[in-house]
C-alpha atoms as a PDB file:
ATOM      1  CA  UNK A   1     195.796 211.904  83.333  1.00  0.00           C
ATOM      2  CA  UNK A   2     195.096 210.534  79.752  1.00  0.00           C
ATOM      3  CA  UNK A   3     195.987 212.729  76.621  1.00  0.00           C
ATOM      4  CA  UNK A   4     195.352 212.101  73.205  1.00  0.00           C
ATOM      5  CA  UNK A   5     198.502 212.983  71.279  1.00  0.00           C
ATOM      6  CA  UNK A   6     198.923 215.057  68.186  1.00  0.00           C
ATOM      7  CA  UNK A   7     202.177 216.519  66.160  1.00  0.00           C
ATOM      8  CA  UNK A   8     201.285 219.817  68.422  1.00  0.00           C
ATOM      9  CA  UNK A   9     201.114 218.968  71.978  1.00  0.00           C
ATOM     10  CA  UNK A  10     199.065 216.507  73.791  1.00  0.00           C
ATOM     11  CA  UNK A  11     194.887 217.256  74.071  1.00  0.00           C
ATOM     12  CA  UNK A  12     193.890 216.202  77.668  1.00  0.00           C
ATOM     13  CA  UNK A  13     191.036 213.653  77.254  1.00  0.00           C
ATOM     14  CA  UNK A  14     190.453 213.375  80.791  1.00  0.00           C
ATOM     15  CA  UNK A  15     191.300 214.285  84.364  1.00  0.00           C
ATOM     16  CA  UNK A  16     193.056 211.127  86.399  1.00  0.00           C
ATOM     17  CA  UNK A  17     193.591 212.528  89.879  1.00  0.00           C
ATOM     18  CA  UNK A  18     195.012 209.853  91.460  1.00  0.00           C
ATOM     19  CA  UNK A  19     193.312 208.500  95.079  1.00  0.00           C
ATOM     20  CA  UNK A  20     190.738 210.938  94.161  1.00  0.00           C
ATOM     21  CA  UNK A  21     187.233 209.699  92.904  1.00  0.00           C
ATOM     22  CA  UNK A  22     185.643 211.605  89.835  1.00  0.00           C
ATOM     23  CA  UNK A  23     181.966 212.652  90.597  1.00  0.00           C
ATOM     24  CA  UNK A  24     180.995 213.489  87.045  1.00  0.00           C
ATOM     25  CA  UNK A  25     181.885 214.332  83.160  1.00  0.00           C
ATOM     26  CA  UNK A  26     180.339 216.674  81.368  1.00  0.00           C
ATOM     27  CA  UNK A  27     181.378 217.317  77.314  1.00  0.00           C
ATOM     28  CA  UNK A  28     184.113 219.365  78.471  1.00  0.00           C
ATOM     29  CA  UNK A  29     184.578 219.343  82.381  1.00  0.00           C
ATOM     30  CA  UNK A  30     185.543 216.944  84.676  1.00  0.00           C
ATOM     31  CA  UNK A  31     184.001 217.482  87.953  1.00  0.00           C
ATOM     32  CA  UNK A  32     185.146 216.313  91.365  1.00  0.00           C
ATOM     33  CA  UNK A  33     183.717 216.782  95.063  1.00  0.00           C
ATOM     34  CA  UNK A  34     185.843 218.740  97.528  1.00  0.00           C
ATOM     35  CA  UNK A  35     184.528 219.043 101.122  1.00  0.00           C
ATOM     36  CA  UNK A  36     180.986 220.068 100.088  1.00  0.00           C
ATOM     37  CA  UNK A  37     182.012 222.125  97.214  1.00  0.00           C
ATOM     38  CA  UNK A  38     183.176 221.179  93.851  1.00  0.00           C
ATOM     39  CA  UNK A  39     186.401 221.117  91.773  1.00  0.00           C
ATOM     40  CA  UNK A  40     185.687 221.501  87.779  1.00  0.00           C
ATOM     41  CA  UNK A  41     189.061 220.680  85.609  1.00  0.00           C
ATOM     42  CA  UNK A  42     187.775 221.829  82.136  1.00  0.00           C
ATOM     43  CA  UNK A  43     189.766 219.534  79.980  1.00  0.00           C
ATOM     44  CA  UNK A  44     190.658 220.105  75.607  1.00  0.00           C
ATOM     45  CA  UNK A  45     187.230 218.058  74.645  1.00  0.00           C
ATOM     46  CA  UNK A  46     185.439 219.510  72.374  1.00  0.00           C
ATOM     47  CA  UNK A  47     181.784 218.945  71.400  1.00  0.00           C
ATOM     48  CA  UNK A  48     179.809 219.699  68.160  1.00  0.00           C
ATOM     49  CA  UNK A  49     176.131 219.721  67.813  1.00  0.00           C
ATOM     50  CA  UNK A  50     176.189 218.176  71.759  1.00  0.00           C
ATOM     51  CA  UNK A  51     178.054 215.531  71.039  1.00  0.00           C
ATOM     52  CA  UNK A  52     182.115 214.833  71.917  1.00  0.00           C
ATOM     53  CA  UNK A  53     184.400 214.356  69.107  1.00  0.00           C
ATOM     54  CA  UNK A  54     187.050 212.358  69.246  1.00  0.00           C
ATOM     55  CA  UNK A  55     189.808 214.772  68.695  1.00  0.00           C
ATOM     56  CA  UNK A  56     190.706 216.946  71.497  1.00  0.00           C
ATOM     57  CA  UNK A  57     192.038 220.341  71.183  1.00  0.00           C
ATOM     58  CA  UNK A  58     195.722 221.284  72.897  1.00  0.00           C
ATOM     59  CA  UNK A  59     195.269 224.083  75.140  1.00  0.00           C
ATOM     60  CA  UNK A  60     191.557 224.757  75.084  1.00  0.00           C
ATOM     61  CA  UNK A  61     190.763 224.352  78.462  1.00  0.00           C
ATOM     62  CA  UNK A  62     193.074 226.161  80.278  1.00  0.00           C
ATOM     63  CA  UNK A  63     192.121 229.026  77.726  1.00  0.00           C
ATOM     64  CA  UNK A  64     188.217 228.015  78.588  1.00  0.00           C
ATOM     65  CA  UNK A  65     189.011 228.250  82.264  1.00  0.00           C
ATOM     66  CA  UNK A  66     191.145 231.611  82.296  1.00  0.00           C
ATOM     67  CA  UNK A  67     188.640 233.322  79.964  1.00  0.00           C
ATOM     68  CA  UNK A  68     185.628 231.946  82.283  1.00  0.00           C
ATOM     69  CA  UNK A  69     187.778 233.514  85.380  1.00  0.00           C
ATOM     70  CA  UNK A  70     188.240 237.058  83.109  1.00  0.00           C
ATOM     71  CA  UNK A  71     184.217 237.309  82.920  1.00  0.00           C
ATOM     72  CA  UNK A  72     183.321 235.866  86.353  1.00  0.00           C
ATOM     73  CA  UNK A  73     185.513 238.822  87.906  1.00  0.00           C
ATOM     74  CA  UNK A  74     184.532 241.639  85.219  1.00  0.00           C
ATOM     75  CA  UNK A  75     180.995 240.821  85.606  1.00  0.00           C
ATOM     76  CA  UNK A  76     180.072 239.901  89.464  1.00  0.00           C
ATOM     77  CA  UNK A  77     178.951 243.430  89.932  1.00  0.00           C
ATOM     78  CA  UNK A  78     175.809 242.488  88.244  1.00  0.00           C
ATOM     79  CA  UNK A  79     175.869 238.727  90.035  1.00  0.00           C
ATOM     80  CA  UNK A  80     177.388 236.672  92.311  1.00  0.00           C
ATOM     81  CA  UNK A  81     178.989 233.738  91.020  1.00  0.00           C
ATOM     82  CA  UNK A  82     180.122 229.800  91.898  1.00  0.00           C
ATOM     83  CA  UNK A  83     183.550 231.043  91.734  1.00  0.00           C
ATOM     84  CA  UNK A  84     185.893 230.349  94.797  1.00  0.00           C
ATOM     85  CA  UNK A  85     189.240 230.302  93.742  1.00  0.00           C
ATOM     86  CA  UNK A  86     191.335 229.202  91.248  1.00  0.00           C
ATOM     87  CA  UNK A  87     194.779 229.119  93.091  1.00  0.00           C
ATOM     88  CA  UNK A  88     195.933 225.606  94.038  1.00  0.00           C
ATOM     89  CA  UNK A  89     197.657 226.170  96.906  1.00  0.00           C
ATOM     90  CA  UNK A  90     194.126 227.099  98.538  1.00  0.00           C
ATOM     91  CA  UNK A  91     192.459 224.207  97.274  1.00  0.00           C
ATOM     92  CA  UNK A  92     191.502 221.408  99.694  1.00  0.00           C
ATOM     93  CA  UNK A  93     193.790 218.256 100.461  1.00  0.00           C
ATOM     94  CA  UNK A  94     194.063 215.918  98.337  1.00  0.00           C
ATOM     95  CA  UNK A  95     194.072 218.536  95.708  1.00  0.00           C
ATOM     96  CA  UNK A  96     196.803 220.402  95.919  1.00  0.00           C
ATOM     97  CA  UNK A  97     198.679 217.793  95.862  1.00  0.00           C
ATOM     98  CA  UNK A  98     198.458 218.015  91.873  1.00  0.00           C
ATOM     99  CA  UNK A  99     199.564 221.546  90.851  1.00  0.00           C
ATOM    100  CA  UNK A 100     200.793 220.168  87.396  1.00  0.00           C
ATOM    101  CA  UNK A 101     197.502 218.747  86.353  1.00  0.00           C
ATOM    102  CA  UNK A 102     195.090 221.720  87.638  1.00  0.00           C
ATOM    103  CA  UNK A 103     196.769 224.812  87.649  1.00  0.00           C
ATOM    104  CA  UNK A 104     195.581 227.179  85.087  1.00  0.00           C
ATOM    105  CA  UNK A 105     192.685 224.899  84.206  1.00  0.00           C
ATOM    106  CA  UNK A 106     190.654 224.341  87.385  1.00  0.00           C
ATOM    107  CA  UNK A 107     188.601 226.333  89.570  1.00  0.00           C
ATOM    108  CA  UNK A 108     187.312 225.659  93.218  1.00  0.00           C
ATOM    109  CA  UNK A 109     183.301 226.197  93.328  1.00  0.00           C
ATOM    110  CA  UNK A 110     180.250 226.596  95.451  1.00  0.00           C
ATOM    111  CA  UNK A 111     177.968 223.659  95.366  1.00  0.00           C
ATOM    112  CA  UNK A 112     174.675 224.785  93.420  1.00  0.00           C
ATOM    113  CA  UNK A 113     171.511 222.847  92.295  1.00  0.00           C
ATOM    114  CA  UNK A 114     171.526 223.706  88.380  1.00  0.00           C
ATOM    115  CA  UNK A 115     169.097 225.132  86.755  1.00  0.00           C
ATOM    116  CA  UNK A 116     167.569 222.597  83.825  1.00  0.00           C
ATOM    117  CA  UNK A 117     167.637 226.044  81.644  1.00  0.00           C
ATOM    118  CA  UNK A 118     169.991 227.551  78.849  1.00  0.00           C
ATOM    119  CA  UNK A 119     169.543 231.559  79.216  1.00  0.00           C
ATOM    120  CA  UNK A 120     170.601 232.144  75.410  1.00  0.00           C
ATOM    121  CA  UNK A 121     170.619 235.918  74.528  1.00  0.00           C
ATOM    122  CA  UNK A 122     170.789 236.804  70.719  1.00  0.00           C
ATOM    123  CA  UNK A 123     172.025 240.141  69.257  1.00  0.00           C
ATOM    124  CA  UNK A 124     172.148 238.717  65.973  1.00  0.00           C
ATOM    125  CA  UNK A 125     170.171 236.165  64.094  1.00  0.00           C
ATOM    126  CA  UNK A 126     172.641 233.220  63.683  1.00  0.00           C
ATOM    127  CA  UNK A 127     172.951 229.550  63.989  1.00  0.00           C
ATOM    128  CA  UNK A 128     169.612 227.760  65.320  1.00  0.00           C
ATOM    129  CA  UNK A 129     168.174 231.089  65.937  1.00  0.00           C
ATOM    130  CA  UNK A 130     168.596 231.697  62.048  1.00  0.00           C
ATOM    131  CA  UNK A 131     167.593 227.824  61.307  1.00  0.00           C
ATOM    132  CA  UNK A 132     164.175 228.609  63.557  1.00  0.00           C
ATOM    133  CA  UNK A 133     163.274 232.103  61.900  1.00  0.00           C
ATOM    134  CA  UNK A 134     163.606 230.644  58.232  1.00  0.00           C
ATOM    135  CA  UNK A 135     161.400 227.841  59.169  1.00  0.00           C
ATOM    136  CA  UNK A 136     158.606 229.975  61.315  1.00  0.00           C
ATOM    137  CA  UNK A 137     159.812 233.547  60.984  1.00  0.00           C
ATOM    138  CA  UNK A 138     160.038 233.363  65.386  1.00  0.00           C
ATOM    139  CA  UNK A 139     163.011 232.378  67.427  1.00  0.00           C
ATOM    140  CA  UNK A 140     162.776 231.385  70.692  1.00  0.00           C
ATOM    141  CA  UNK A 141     158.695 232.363  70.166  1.00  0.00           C
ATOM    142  CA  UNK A 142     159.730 235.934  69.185  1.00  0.00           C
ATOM    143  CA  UNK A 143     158.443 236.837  66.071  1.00  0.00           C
ATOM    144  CA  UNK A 144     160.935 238.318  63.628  1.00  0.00           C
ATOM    145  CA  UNK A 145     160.567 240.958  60.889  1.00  0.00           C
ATOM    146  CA  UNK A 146     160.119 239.732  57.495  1.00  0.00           C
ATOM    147  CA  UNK A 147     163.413 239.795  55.316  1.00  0.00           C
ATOM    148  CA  UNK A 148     166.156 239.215  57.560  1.00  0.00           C
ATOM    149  CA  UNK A 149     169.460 238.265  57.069  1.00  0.00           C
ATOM    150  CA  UNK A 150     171.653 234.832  58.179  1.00  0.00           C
ATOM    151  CA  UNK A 151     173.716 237.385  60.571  1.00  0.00           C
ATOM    152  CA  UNK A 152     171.964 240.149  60.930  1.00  0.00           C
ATOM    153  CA  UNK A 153     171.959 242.196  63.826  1.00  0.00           C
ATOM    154  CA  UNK A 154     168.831 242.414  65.956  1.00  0.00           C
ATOM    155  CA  UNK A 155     167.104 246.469  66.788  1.00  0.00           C
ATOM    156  CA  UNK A 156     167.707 244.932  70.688  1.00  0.00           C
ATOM    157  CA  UNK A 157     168.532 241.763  71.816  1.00  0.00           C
ATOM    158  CA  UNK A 158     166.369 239.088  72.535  1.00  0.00           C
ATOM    159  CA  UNK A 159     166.287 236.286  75.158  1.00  0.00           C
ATOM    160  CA  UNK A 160     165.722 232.493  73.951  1.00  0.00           C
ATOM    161  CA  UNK A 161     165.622 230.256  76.019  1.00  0.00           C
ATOM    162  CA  UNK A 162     166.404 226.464  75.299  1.00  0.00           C
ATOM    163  CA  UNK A 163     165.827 223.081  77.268  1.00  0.00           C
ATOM    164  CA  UNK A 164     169.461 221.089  78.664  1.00  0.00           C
ATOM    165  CA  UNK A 165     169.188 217.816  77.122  1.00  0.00           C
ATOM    166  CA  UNK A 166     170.665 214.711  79.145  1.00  0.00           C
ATOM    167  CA  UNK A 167     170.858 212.768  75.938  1.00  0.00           C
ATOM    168  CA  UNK A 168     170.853 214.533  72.287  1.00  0.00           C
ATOM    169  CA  UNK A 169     170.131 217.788  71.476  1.00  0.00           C
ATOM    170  CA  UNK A 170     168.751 220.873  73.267  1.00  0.00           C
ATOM    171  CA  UNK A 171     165.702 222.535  72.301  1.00  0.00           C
ATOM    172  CA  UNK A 172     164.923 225.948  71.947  1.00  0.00           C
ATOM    173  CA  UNK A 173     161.706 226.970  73.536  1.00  0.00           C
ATOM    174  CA  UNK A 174     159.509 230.225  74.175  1.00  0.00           C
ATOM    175  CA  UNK A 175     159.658 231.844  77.352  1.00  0.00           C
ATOM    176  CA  UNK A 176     156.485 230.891  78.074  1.00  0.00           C
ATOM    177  CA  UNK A 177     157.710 227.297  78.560  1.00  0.00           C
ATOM    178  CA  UNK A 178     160.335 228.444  80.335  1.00  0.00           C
ATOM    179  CA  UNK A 179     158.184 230.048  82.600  1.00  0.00           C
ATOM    180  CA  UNK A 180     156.062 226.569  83.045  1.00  0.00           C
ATOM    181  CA  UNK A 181     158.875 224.520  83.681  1.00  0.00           C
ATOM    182  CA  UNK A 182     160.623 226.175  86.541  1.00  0.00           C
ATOM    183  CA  UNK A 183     157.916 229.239  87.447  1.00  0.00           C
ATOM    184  CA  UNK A 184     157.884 232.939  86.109  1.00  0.00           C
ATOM    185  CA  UNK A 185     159.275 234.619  88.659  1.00  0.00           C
ATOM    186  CA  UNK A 186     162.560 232.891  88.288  1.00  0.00           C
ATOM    187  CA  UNK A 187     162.554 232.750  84.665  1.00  0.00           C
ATOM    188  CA  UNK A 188     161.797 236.691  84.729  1.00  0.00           C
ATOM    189  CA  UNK A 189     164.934 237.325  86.967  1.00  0.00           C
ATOM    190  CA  UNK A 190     167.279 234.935  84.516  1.00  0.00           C
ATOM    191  CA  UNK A 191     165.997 236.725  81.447  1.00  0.00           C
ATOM    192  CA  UNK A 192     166.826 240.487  82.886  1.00  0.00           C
ATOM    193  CA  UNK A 193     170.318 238.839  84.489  1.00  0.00           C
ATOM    194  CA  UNK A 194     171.102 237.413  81.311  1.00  0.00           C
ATOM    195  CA  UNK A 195     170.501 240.379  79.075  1.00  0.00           C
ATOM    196  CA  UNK A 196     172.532 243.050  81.636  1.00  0.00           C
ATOM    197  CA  UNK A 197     175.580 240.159  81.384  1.00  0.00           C
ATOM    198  CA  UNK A 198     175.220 240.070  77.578  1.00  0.00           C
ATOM    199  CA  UNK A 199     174.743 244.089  77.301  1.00  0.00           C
ATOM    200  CA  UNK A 200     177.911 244.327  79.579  1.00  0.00           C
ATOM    201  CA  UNK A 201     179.537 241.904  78.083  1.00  0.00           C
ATOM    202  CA  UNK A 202     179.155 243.177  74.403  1.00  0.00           C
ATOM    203  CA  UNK A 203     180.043 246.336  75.055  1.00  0.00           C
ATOM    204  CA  UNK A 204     183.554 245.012  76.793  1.00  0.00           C
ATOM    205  CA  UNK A 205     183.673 243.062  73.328  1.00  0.00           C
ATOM    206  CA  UNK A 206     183.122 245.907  71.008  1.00  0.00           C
ATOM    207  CA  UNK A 207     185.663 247.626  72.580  1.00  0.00           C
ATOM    208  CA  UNK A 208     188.417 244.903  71.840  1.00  0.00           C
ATOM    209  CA  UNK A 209     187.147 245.004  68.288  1.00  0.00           C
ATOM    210  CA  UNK A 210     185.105 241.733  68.477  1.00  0.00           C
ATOM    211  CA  UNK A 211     180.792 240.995  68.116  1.00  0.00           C
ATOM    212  CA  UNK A 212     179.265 238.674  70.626  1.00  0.00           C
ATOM    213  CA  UNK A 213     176.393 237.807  68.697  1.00  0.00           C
ATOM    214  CA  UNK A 214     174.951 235.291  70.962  1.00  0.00           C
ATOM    215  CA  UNK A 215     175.377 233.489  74.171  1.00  0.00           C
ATOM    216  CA  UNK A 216     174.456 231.336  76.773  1.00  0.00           C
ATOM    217  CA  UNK A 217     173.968 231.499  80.291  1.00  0.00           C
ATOM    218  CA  UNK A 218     173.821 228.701  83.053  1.00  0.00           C
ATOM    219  CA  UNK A 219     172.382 229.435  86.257  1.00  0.00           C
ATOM    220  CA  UNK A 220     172.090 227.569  89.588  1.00  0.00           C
ATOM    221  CA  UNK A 221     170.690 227.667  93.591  1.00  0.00           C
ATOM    222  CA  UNK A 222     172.017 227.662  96.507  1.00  0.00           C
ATOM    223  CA  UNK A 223     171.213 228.253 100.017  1.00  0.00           C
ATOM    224  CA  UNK A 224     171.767 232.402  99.407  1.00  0.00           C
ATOM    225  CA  UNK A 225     169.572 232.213  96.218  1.00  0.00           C
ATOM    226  CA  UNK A 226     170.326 232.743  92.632  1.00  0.00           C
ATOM    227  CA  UNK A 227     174.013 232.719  91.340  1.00  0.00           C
ATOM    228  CA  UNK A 228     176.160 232.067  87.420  1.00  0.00           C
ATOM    229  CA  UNK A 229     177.495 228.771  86.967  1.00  0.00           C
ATOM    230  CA  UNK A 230     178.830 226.578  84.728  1.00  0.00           C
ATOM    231  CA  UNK A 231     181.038 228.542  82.221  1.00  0.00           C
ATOM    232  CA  UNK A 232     180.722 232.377  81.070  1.00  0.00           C
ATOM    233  CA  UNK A 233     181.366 233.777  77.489  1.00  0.00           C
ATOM    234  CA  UNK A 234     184.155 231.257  76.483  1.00  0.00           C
ATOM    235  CA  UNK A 235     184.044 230.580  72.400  1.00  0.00           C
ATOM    236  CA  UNK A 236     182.390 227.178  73.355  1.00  0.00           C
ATOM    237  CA  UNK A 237     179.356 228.840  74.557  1.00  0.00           C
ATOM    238  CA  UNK A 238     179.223 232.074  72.601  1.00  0.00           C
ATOM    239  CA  UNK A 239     179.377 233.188  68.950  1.00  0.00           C
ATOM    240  CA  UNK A 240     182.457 235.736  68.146  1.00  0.00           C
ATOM    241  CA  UNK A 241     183.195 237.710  65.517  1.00  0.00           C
ATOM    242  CA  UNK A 242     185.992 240.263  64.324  1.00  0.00           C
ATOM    243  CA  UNK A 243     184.307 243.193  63.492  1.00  0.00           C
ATOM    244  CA  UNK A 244     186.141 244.407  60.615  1.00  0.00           C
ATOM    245  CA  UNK A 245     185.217 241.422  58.844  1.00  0.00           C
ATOM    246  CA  UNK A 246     181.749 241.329  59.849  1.00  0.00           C
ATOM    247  CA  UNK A 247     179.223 241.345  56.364  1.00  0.00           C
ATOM    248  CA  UNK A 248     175.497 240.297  57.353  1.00  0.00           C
ATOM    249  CA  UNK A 249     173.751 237.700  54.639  1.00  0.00           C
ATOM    250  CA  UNK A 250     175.978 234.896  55.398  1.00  0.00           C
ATOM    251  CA  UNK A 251     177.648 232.913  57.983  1.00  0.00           C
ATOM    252  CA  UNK A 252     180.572 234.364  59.390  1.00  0.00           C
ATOM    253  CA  UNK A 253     184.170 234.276  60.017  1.00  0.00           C
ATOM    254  CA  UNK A 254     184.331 233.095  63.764  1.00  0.00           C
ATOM    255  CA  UNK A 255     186.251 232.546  66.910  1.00  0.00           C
ATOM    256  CA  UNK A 256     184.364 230.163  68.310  1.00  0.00           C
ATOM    257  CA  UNK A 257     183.510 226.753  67.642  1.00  0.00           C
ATOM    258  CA  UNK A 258     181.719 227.167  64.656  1.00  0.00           C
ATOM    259  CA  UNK A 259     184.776 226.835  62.748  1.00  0.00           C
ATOM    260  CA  UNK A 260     184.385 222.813  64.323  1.00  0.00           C
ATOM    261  CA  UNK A 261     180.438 223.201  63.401  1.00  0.00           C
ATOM    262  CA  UNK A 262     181.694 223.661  60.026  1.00  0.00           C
ATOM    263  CA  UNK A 263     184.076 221.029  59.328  1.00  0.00           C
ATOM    264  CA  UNK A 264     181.646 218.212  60.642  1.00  0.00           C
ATOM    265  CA  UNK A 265     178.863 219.182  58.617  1.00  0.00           C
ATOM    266  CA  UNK A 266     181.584 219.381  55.320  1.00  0.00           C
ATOM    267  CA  UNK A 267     181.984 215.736  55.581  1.00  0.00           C
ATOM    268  CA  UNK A 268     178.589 214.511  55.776  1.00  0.00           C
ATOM    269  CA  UNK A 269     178.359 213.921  59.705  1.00  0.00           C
ATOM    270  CA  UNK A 270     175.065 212.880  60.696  1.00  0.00           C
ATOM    271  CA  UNK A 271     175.580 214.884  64.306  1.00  0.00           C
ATOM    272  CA  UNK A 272     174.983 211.593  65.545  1.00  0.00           C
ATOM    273  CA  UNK A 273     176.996 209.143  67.557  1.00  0.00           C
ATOM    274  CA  UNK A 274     180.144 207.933  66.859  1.00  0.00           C
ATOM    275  CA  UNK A 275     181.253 211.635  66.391  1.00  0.00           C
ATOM    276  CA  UNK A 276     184.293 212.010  63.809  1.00  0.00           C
ATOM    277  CA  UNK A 277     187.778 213.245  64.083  1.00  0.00           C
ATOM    278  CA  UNK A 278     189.416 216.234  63.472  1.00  0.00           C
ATOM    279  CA  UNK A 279     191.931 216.088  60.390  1.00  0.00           C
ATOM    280  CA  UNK A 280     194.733 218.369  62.097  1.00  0.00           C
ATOM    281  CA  UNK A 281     194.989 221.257  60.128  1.00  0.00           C
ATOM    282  CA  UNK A 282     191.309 222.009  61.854  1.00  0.00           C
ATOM    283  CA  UNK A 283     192.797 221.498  64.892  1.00  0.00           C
ATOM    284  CA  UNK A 284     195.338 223.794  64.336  1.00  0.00           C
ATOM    285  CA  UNK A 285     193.216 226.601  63.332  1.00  0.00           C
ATOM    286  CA  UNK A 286     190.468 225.990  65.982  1.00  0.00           C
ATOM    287  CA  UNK A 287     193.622 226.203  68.677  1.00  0.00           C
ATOM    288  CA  UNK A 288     194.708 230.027  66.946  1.00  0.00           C
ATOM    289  CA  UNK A 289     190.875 231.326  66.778  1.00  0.00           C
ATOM    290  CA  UNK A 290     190.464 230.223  71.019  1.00  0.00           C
ATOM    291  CA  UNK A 291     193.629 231.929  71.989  1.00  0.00           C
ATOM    292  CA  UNK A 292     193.273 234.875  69.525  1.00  0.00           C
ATOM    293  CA  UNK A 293     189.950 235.593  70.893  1.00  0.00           C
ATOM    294  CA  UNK A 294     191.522 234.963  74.511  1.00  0.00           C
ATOM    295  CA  UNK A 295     194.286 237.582  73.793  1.00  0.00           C
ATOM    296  CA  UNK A 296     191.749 240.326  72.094  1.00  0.00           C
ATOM    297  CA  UNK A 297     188.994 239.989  75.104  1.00  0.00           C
ATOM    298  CA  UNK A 298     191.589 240.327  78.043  1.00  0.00           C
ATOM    299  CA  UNK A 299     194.673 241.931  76.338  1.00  0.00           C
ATOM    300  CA  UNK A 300     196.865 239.215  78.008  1.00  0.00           C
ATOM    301  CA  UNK A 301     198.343 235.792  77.501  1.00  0.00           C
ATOM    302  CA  UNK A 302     196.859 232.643  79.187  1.00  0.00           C
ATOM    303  CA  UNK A 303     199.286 231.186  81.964  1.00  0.00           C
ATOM    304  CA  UNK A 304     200.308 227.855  80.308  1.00  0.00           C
END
């Protein structure tokens, strides 16, 4: 296991399991193969603009992972899930060999074919959604009314898709593209899945005194169909927002990512590789906002 230190506590770069070959990396998970299903380790990576800075942040996956676990459990009513378990002990050999390295930020999942979609549902006009509407007064294809806000709340929420890029950025496209690209009769069932996980999930956040003003939504086959993959409403793929601070016409105060977005595009960053590093007062305050937003969604503390 390799850490990047800071004066806090070390930022786990990446997952050495020793013996054990890694199958992939994605900008925060490592991702190994265990007896035809798959172990994800979601490391303290962090990426901006889809690219991986430098600087990792202490903590952040284990509070990615146990907030991932919260929503895969309060929403499975509405679908099944990759989930399997997250308890070492009933992880295959050689893994449980390393309870110190993957408890409390690993999970043990069903092998699924991904997907090449982002289901992004928007109840507020924010980030590229608000970049697209100022340029063509649409996001996703959805025409907007005239005179919005940067952070305004939709009348209903709206689904917007966007491409997953290999390399460089995703796009957002219409549905319509969507619908070429992997057939409408799939794309209909992500949309109406995505916007019953958002609508439950908002609701669930409203209640803890917090907006979800957008998210995304990854999605994947398997031999019993359709299930949720990937990550679910964790501040690295969702937009939160106290409530009681909440004042549309601007950006807003966050506890997501965007506090990250926000730094990088202070200094000038190109959002092209090399990606800079975090000074570590911004790493300080991007470790508070994950674990406040951790503690106000599931009223708990995450298991260190």
């Amino acid at each position: 296991m390799t850490a990047e230190k800071t004066d806090m506590v070390p930022a786990l770069m990446e997952t050495a399991l020793p013996g054990i070959p890694i199958h992939a990396r994605g900008k925060v998970r490592d991702i190994f193969r265990a007896d035809g299903r798959l172990l994800l380790v979601a490391t303290d990576r962090i990426s901006a603009f889809d690219c991986i800075l430098r600087t990792g942040i202490p903590q952040k996956g284990m509070i990615l992972n146990q907030l991932s676990l919260f929503w895969f459990g309060f929403l499975e009513e509405i679908i099944r899930n990759h989930l399997l378990t997250a308890r070492v002990e009933e992880y295959p050999e050689p893994f449980r060999n390393f309870p110190d390295r993957l408890q409390g930020r690993s999970m043990l999942v069903r092998q699924a074919d991904p997907v090449p979609i982002e289901c992004v549902v928007r109840g507020y006009i924010s980030g590229s959604g608000w970049r697209d509407y100022q340029a063509t007064g649409q996001t996703g294809g959805i025409a907007l009314p005239a005179g919005m806000r940067e952070s305004e709340r939709l009348s209903e929420p709206i689904f917007t898709p966007a491409t997953k890029a290999v390399e460089g950025h995703d796009e957002n496209i219409s549905f319509e593209r969507m619908a070429d690209q992997i057939g409408s009769d799939l794309s209909r069932q992500l949309r109406d899945w995505s916007m019953a996980l958002y609508e439950k999930a908002s609701r669930h956040a409203e209640s803890c005194g917090v907006i979800l003003a957008d998210t995304k939504f990854e999605f994947g086959t398997d031999e019993s169909g359709v299930l949720l993959i990937d990550e679910a409403l964790t501040p690295d793929s969702s937009r939160y927002w106290p409530r009681d601070r909440y004042r549309p016409g601007g950006p807003q105060v966050s506890f997501d990512k965007q506090y990250v977005r926000d730094y990088v595009q202070s200094i000038g960053w190109n959002q092209q590789p090399p990606a800079p590093e975090l000074p570590e007062d911004v790493v300080a305050r991007t470790m508070e906002k994950y674990l406040e937003i951790f503690r106000r969604l599931t009223g708990r503390e995450p298991a260190w």
